[in-house]
Protein backbone atom coordinates (compact mmCIF):
# COMPACT_ATOMS: atom_id res chain seq x y z
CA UNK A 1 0.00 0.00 0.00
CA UNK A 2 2.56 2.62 1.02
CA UNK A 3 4.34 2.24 -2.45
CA UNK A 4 1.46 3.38 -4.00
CA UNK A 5 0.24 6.16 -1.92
CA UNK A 6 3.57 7.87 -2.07
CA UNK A 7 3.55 6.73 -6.25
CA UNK A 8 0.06 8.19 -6.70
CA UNK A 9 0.66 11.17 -4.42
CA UNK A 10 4.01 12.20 -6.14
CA UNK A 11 2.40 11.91 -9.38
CA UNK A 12 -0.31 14.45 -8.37
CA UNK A 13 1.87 16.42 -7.02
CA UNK A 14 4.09 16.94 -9.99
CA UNK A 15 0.91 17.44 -11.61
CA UNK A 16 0.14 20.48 -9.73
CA UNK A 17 3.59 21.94 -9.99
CA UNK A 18 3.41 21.55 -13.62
CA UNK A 19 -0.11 22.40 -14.32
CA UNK A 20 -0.82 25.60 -11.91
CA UNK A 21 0.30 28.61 -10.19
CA UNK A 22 -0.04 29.53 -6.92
CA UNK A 23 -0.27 27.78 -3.66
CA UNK A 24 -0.72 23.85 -3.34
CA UNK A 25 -1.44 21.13 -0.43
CA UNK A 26 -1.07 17.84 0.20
CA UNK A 27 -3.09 16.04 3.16
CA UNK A 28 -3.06 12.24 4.49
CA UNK A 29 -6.12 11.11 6.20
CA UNK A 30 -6.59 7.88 7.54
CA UNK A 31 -9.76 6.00 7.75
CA UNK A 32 -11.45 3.18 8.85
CA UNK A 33 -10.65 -0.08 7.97
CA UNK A 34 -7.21 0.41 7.44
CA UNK A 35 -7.89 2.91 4.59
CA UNK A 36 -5.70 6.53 3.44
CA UNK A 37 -6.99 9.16 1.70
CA UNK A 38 -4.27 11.55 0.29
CA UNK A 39 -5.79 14.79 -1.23
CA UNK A 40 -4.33 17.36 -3.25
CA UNK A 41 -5.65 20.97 -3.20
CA UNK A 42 -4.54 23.28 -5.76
CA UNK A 43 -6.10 26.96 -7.21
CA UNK A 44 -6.54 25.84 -10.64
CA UNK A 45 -10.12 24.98 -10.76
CA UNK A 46 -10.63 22.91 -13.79
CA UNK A 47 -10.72 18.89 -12.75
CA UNK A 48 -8.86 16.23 -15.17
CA UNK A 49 -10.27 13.29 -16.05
CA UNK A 50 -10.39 10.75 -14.63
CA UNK A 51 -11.29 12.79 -11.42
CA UNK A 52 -14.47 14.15 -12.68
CA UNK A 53 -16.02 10.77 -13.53
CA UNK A 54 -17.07 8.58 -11.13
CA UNK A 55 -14.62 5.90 -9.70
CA UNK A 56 -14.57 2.48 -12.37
CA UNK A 57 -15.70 4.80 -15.15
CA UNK A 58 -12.47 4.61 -17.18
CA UNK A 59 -11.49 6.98 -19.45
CA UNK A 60 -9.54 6.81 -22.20
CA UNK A 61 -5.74 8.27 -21.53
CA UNK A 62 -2.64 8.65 -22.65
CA UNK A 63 -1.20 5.75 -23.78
CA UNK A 64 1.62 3.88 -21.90
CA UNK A 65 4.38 4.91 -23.89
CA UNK A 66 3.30 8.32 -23.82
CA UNK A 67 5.69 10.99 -22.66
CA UNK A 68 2.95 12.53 -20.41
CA UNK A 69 -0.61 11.78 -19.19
CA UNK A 70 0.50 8.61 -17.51
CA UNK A 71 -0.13 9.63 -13.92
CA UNK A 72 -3.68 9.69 -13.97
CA UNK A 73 -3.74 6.31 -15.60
CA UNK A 74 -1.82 5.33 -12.35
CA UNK A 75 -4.37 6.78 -10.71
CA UNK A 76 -6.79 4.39 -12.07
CA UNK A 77 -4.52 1.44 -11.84
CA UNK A 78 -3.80 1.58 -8.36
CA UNK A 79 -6.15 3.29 -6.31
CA UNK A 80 -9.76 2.24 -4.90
CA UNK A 81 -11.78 4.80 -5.37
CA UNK A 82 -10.68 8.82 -5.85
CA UNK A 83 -12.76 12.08 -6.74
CA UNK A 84 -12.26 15.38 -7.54
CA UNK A 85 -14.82 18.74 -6.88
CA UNK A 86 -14.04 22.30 -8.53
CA UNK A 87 -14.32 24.70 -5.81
CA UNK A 88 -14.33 27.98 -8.08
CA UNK A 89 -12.17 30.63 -9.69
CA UNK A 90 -12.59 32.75 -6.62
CA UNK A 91 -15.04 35.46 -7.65
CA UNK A 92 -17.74 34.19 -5.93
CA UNK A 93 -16.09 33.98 -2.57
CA UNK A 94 -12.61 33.20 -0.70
CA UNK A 95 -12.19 29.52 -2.23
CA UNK A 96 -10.49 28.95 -5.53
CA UNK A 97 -9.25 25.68 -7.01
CA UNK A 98 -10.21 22.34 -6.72
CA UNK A 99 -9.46 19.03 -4.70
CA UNK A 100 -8.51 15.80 -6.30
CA UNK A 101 -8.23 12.76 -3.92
CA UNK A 102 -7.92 9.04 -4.14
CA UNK A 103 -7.85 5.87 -1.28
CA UNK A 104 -6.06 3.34 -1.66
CA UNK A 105 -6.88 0.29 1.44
CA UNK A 106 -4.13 -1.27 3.44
């Protein structure tokens, strides 16, 4: 399990360095059953695939030998379930960005 939480959370990660400006987070939750939940916040708020489709409702990606797109078909590989909400461009009120999360059982 650990292997890929910190897989799946570095490839996030880099995906937020890459892919927005601004201020990031990363937070570890664990839950019942032996489960984590890593989620990454971010104020970009436009949610990639396969994050705004519900868990087991593949998408297609990038293909394997791709030189990017790969970590969200990681994403699919190894984790139970994730999600992903938009919370706003910020004109509306104080929150901006979105939060893309996945668990992953022990």
């Amino acid at each position: 399990m650990l292997d890929a939480v910190e897989l799946l959370a570095s490839e996030m990660v880099t995906n937020t360095y890459l892919h927005t400006n601004g201020p990031a987070s990363l937070r570890l939750t664990a839950l019942a059953d032996g489960r984590l939940r890593v989620g990454v916040w971010d104020s970009h708020p436009r949610v990639p695939a396969p994050f705004a489709r519900p868990p087991h409702d593949h998408v297609p990606l990038a293909p394997s030998d791709a030189d990017g797109g790969r970590g969200l078909r990681l994403v699919q590989e190894y984790a139970d379930c994730w999600g992903g909400v938009s919370l706003g461009d910020g004109t509306l009120d104080y929150r901006a960005g979105k939060l893309l999360w996945f668990e992953v059982s022990g």
